[in-house]
N, C-alpha and C. Protein backbone atom coordinates (compact mmCIF):
# COMPACT_ATOMS: atom_id res chain seq x y z
N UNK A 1 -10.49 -13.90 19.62
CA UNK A 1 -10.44 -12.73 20.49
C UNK A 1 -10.26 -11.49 19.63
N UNK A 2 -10.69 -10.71 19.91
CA UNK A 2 -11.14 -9.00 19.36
C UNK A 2 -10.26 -8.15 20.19
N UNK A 3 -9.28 -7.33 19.45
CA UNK A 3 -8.56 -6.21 20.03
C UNK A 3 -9.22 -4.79 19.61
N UNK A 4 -9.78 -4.12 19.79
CA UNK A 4 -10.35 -2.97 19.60
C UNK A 4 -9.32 -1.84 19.39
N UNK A 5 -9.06 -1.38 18.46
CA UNK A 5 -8.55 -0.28 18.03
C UNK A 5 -9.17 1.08 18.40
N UNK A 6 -8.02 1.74 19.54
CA UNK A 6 -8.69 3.10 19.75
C UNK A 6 -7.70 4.06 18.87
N UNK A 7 -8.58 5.35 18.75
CA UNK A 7 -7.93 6.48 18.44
C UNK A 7 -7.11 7.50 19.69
N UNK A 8 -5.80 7.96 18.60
CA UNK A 8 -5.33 8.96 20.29
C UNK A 8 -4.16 9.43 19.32
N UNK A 9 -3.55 9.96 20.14
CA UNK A 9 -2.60 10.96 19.41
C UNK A 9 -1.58 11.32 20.48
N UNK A 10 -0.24 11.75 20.09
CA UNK A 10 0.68 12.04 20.89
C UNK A 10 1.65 10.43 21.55
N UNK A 11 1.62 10.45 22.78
CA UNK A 11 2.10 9.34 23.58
C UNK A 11 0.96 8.32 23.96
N UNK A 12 -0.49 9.00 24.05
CA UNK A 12 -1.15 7.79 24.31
C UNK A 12 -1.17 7.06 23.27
N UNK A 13 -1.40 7.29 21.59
CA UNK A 13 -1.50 6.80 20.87
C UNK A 13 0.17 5.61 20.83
N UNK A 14 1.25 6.26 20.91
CA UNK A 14 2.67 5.01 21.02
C UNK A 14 1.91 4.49 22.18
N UNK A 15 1.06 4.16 23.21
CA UNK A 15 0.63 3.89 24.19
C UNK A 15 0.24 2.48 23.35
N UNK A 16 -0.93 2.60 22.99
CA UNK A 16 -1.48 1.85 22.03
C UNK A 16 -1.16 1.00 20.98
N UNK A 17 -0.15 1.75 20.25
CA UNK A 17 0.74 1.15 19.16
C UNK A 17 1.18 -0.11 19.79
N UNK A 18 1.91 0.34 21.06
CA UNK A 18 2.91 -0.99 21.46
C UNK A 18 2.07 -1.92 22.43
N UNK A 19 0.99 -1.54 22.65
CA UNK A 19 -0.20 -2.60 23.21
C UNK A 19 -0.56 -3.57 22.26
N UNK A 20 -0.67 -2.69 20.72
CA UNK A 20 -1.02 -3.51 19.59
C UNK A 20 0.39 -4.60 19.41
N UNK A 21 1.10 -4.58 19.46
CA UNK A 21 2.41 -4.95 18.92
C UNK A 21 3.02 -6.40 19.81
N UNK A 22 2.17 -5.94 21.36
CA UNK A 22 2.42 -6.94 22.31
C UNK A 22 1.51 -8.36 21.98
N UNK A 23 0.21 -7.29 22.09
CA UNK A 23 -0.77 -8.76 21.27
C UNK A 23 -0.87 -9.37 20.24
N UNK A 24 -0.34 -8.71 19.09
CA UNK A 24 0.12 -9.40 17.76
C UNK A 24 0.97 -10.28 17.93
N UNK A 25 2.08 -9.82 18.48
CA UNK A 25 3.61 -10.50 18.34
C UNK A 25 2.52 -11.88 19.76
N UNK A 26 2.35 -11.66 20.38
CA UNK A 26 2.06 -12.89 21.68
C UNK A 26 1.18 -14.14 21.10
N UNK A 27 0.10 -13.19 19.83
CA UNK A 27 -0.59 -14.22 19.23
C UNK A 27 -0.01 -14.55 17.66
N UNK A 28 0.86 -14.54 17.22
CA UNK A 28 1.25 -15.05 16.18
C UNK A 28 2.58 -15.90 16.53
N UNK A 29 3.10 -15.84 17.42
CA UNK A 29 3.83 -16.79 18.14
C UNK A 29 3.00 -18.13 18.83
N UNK A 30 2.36 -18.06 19.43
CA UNK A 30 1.34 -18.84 20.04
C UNK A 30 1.05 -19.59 19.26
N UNK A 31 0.39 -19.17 18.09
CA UNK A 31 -0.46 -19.59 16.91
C UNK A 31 0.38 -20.48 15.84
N UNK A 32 1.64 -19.64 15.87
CA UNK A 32 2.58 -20.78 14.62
C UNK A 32 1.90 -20.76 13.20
N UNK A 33 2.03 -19.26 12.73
CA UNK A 33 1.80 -19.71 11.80
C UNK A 33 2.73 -19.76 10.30
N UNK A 34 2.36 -20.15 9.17
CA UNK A 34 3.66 -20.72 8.46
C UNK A 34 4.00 -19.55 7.66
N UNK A 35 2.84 -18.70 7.54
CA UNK A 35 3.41 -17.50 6.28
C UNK A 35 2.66 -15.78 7.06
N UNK A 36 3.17 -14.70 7.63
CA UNK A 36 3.41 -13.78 7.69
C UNK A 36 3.29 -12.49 6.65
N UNK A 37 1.69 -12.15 6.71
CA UNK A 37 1.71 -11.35 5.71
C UNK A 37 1.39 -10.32 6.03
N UNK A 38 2.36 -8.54 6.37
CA UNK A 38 2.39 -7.90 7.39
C UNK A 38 2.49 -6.48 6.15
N UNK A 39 1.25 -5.62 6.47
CA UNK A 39 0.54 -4.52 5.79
C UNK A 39 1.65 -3.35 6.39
N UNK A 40 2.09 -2.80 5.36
CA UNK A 40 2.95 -1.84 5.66
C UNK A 40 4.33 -1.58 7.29
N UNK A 41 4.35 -0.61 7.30
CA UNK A 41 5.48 -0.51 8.11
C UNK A 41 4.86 -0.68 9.52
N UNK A 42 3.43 -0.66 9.78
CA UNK A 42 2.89 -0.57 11.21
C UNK A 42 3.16 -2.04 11.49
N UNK A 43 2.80 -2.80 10.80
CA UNK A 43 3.17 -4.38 11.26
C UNK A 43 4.46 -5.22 11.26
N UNK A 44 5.31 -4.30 9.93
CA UNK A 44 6.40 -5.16 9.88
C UNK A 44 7.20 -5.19 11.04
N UNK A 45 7.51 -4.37 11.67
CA UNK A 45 8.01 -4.91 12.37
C UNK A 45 8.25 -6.27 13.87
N UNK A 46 6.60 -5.89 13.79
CA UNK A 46 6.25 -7.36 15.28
C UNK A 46 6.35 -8.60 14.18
N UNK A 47 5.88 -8.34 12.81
CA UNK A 47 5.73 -9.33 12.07
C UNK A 47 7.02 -9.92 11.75
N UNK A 48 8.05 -9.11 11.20
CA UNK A 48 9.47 -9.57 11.01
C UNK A 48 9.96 -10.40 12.17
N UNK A 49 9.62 -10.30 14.01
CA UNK A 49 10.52 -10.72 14.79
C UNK A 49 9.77 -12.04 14.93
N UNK A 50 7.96 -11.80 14.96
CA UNK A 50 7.47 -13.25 15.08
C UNK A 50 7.87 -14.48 13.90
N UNK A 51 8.19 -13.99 12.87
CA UNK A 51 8.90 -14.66 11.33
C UNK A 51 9.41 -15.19 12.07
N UNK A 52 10.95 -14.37 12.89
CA UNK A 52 12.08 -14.91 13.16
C UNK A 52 12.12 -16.02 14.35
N UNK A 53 11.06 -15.97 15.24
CA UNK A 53 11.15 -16.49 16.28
C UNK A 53 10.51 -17.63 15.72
N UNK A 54 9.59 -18.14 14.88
CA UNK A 54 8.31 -19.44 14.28
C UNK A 54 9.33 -19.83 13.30
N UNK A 55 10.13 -19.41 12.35
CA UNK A 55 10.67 -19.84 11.58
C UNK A 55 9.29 -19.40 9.70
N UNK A 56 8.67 -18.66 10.37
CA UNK A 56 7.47 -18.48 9.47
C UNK A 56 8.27 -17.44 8.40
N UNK A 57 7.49 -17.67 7.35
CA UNK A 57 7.54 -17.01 6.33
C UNK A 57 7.40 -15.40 5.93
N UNK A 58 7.76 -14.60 6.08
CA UNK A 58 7.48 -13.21 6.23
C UNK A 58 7.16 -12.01 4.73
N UNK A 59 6.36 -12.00 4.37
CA UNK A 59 5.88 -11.21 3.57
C UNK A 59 5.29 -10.06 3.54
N UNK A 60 5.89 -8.98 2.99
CA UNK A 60 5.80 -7.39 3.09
C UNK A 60 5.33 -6.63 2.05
N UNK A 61 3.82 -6.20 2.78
CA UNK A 61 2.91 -5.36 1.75
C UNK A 61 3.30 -4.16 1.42
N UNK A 62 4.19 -3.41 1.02
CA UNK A 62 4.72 -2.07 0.75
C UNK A 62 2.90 -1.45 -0.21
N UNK A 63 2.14 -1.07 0.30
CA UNK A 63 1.02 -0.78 -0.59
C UNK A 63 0.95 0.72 -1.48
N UNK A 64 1.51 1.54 -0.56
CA UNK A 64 2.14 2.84 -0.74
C UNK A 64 3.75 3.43 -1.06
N UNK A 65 4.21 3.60 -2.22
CA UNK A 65 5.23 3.91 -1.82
C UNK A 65 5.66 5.58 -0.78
N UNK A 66 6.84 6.00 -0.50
CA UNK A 66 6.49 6.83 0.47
C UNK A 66 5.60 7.12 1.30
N UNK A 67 4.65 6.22 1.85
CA UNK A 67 3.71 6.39 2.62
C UNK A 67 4.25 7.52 3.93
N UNK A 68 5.12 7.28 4.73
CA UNK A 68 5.63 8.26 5.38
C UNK A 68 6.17 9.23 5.57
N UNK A 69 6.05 9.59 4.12
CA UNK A 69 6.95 11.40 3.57
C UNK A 69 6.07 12.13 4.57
N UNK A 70 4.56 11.84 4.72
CA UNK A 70 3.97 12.98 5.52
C UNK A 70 4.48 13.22 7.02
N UNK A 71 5.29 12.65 7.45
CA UNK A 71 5.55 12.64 8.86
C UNK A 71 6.45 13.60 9.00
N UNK A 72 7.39 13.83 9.91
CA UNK A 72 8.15 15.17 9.83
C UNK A 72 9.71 14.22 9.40
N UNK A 73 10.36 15.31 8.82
CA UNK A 73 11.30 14.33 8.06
C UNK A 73 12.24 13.63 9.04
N UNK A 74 12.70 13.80 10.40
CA UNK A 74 13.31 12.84 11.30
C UNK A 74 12.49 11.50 11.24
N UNK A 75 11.06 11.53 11.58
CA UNK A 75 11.19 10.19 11.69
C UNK A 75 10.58 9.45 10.56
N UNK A 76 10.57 10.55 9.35
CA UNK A 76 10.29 9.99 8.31
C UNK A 76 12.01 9.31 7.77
N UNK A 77 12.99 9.68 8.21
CA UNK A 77 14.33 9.23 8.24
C UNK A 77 14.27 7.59 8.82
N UNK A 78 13.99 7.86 9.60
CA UNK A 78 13.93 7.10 10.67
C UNK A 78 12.93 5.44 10.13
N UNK A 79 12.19 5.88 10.16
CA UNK A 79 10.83 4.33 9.31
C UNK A 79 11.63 4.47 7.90
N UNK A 80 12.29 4.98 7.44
CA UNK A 80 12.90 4.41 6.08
C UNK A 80 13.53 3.83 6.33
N UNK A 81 14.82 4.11 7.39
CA UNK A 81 15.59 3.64 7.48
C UNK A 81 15.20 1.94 7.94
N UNK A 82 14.40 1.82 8.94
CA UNK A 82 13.74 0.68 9.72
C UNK A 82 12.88 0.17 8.62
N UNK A 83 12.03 0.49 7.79
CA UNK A 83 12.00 -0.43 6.24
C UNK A 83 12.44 -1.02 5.57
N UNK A 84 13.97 -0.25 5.27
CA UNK A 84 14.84 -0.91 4.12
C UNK A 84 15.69 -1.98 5.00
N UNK A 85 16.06 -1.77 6.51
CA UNK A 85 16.43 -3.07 6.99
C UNK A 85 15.34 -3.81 7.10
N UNK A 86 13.82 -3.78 7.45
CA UNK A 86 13.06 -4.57 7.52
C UNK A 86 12.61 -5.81 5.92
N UNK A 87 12.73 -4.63 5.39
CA UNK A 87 11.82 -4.89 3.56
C UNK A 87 13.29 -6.18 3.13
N UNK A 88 14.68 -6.28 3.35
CA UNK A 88 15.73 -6.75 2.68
C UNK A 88 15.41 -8.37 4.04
N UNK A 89 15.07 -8.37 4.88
CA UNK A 89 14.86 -9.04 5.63
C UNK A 89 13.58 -9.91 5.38
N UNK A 90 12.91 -9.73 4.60
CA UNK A 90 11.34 -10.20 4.13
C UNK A 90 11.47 -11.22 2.90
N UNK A 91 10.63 -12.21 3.08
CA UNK A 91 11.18 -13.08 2.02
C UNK A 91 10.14 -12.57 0.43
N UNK A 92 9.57 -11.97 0.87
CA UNK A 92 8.87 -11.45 -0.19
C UNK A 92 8.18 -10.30 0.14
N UNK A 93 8.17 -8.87 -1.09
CA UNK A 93 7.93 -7.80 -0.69
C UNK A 93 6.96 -7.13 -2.14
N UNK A 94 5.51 -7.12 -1.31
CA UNK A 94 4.33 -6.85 -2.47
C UNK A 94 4.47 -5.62 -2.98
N UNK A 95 4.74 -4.87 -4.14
CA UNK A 95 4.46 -3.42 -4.37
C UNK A 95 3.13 -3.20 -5.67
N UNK A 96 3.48 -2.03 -5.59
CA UNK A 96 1.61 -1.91 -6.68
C UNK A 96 2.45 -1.27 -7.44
N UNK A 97 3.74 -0.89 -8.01
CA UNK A 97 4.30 -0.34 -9.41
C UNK A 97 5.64 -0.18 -9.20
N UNK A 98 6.12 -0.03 -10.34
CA UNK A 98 7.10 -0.21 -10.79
C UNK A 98 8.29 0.93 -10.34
N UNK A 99 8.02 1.67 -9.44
CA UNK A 99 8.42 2.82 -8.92
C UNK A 99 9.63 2.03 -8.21
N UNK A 100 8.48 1.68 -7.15
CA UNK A 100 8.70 0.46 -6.02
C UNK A 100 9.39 -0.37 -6.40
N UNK A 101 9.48 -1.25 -7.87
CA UNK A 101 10.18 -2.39 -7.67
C UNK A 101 11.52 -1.46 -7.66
N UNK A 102 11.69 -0.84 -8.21
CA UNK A 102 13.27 0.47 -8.68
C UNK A 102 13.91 0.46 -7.26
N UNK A 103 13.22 1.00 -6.52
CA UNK A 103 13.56 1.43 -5.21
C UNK A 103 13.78 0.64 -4.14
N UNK A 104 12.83 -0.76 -4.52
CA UNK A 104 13.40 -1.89 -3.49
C UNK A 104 14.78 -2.49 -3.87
N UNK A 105 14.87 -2.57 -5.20
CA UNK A 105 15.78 -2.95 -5.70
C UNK A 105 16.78 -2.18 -5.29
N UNK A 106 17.12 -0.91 -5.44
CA UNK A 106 17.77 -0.36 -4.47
C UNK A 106 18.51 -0.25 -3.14
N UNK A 107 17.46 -1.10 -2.63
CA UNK A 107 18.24 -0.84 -1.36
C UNK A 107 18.28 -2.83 -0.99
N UNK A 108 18.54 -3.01 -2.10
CA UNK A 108 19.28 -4.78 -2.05
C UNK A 108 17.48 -5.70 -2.23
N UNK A 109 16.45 -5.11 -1.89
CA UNK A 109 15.62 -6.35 -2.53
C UNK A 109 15.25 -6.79 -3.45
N UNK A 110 15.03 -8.17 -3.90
CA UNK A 110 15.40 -8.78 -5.33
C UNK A 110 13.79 -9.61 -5.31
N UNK A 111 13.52 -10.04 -4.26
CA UNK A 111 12.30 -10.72 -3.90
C UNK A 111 11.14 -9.80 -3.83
N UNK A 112 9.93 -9.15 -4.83
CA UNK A 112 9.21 -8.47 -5.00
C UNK A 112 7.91 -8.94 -6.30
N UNK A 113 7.17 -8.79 -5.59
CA UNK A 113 5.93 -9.19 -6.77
C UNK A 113 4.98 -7.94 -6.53
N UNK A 114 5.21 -7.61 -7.90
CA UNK A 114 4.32 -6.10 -8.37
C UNK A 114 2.40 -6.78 -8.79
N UNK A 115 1.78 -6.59 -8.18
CA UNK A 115 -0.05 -6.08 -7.77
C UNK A 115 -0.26 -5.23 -8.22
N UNK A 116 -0.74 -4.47 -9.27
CA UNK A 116 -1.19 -2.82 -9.19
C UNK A 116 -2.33 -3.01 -8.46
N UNK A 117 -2.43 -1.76 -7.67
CA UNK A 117 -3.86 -1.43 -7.22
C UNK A 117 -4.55 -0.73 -7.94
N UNK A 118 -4.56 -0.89 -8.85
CA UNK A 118 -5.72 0.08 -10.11
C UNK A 118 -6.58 -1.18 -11.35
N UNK A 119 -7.44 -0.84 -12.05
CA UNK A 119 -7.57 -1.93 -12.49
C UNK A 119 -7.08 -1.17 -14.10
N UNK A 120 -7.45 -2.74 -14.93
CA UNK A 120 -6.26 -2.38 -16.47
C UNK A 120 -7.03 -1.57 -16.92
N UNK A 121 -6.91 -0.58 -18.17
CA UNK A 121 -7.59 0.01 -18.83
C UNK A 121 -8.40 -0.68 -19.42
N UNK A 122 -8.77 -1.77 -20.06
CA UNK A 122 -9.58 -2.45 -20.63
C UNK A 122 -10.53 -2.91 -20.11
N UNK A 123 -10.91 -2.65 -18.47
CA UNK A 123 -11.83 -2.68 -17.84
C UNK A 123 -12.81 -1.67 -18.09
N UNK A 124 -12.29 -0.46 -18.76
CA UNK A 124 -13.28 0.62 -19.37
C UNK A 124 -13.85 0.73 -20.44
N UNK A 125 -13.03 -0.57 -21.40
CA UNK A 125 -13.50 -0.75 -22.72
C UNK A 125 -14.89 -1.49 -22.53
N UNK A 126 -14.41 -2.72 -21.43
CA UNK A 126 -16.09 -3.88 -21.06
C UNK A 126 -17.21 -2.75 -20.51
N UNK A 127 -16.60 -2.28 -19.60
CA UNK A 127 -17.49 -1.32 -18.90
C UNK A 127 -18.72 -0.38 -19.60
N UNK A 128 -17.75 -0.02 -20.74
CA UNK A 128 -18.31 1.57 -21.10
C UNK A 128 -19.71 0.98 -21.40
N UNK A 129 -19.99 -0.16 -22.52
CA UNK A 129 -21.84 -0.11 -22.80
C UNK A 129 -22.15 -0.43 -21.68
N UNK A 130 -22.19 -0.77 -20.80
CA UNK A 130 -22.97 -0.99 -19.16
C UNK A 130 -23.30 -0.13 -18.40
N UNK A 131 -22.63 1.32 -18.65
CA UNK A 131 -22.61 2.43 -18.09
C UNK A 131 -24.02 2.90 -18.56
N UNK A 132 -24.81 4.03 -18.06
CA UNK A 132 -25.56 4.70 -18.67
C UNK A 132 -25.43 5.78 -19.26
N UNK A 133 -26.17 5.67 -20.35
CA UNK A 133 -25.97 5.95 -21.78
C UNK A 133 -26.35 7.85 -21.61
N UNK A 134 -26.94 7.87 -20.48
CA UNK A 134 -26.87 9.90 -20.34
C UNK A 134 -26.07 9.98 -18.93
N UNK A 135 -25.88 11.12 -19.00
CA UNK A 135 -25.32 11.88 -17.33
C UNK A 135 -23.60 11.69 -17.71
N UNK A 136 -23.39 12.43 -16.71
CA UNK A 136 -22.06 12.33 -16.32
C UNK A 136 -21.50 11.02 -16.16
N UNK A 137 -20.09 11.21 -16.31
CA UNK A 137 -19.30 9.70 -15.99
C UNK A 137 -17.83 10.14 -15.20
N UNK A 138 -17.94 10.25 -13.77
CA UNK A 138 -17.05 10.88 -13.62
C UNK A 138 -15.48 9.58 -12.88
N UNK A 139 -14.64 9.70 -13.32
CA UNK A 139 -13.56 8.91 -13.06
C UNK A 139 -12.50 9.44 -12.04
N UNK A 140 -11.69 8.96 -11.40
CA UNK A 140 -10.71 9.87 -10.69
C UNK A 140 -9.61 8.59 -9.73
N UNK A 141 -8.92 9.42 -8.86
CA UNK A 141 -8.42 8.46 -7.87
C UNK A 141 -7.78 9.66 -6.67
N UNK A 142 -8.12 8.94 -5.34
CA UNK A 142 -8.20 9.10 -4.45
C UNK A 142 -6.90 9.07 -3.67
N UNK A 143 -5.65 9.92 -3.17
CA UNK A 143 -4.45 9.45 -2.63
C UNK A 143 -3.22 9.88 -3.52
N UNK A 144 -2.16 9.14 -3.10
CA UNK A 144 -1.17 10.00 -3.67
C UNK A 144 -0.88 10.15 -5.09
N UNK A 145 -0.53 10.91 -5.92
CA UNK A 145 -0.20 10.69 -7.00
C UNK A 145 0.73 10.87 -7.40
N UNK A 146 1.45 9.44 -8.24
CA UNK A 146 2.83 9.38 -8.66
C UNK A 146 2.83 8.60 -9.58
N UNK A 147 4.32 8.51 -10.73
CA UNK A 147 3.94 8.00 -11.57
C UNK A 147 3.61 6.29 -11.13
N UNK A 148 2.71 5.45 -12.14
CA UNK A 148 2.57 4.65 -12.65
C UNK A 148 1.85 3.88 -11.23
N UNK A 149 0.37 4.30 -11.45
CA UNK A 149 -0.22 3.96 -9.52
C UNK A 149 -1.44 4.17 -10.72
N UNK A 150 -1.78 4.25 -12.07
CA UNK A 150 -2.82 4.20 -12.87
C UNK A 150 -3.66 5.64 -13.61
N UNK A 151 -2.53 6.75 -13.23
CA UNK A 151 -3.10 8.08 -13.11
C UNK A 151 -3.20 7.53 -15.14
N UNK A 152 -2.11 7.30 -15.71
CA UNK A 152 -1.68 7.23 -17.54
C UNK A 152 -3.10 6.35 -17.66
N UNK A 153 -3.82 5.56 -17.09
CA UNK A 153 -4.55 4.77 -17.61
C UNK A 153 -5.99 5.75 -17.38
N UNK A 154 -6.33 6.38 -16.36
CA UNK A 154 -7.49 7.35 -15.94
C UNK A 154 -7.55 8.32 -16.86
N UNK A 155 -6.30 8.70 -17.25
CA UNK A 155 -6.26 10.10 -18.45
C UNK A 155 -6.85 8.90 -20.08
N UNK A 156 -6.42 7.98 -20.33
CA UNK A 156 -6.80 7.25 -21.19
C UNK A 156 -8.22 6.60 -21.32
N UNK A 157 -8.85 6.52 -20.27
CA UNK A 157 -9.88 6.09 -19.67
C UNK A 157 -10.90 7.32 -20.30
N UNK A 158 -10.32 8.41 -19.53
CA UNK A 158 -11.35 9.56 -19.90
C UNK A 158 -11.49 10.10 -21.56
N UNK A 159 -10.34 10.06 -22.06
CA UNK A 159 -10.16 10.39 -23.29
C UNK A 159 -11.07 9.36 -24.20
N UNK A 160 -11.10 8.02 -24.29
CA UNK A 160 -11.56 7.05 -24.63
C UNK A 160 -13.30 7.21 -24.48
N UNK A 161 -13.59 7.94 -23.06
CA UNK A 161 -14.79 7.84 -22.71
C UNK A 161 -15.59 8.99 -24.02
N UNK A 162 -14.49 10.17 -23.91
CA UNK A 162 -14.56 11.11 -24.34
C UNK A 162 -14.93 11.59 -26.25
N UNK A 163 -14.52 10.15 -26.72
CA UNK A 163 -13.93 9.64 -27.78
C UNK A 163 -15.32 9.12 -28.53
N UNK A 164 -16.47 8.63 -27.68
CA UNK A 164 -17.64 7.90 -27.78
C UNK A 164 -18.56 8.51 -27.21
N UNK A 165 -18.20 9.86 -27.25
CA UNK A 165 -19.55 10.77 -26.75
C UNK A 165 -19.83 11.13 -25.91
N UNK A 166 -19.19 10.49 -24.69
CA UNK A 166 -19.90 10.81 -22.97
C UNK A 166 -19.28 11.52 -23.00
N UNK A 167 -20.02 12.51 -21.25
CA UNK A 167 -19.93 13.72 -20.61
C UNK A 167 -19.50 12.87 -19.61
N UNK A 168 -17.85 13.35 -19.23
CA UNK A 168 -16.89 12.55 -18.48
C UNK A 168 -16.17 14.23 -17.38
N UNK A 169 -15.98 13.31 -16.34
CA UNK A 169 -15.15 14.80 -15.51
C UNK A 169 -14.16 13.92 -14.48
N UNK A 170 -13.34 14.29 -14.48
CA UNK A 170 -11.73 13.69 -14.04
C UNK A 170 -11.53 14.42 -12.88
N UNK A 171 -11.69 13.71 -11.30
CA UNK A 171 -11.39 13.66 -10.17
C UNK A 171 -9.90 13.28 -9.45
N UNK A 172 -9.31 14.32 -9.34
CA UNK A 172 -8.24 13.88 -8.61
C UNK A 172 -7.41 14.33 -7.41
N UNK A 173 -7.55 13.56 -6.69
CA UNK A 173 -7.25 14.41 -4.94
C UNK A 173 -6.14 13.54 -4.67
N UNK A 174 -5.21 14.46 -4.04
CA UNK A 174 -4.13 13.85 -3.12
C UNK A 174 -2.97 14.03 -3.64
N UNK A 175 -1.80 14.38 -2.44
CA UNK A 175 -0.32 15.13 -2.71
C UNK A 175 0.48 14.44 -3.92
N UNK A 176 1.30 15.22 -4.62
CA UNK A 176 1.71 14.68 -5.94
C UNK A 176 2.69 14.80 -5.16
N UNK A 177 3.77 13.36 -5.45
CA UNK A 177 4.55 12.79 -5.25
C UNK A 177 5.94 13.07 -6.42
């Protein structure tokens, strides 16, 4: 079965949210399943109670750190607060750097396996003869920027590119953290 995700804003959108939340939580109970792997703060929470109710395994994608600074700071108070009891409650909690492990650790989690979402620099070393050999080569990243999310490896990337002759230009969008 297919739940269709609408767009909305205001109260219809919490309208929605907790429509989503009813059918998640109704079908992952139902379903039984053994491991719980719940994408940021929109899921953890139906995901944390269906854990609790199956006896299932609960695992927490933190993919962003501060993902919710953009909200207004009450209820950006507020989902932190409902994180760090959620995230200490999770038997395992995914982050993409080392920021994250600091900060989970922080607030009591010990259970964390660091993913970067960037790839290693040495993917630019294989890369570079595959590339073509005229034009631009332009590199960048998309979203927030903070340390150690791969910005040290993009500046190395370009320099390197830079190093072997190409015409390289360094793209970078999104609020510095």
């Amino acid at each position: 079965r297919q739940l269709r995700a609408l767009l909305g804003k205001g109260l219809s959108q919490l309208h929605r949210w907790l429509g989503f939340w009813g059918w998640l939580g109704s079908t992952l109970v139902r379903r039984r399943y053994d491991i719980i792997h719940a994408n940021d703060l929109d899921t953890l929470p139906i995901g944390w109670l269906a854990a609790r109710l199956t006896g299932a395994k609960l695992v927490f994608d933190a993919r962003e750190p501060n993902y919710y600074s953009y909200w207004p700071w009450h209820l950006y108070r507020l989902s932190q607060a409902l994180e760090r009891f959620l995230a200490r409650r999770s038997d395992n909690v995914i982050v993409c750097n080392e920021y994250q492990i600091g900060n989970y650790g922080g607030w009591g989690v010990h259970q964390t396996t660091l993913i970067p979402n960037y790839p290693p620099l040495a993917m630019v070393t294989k890369a570079a003869p595959a590339l073509p050999a005229s034009g631009e080569i332009t590199l960048g990243r998309i979203g927030a920027i903070y340390q150690d999310t791969g910005i040290e490896e993009i500046v190395e990337a370009v320099q390197l590119l830079l190093d072997r002759g190409r015409k390289v230009r360094l793209f970078l969008a999104g609020r510095l953290v």
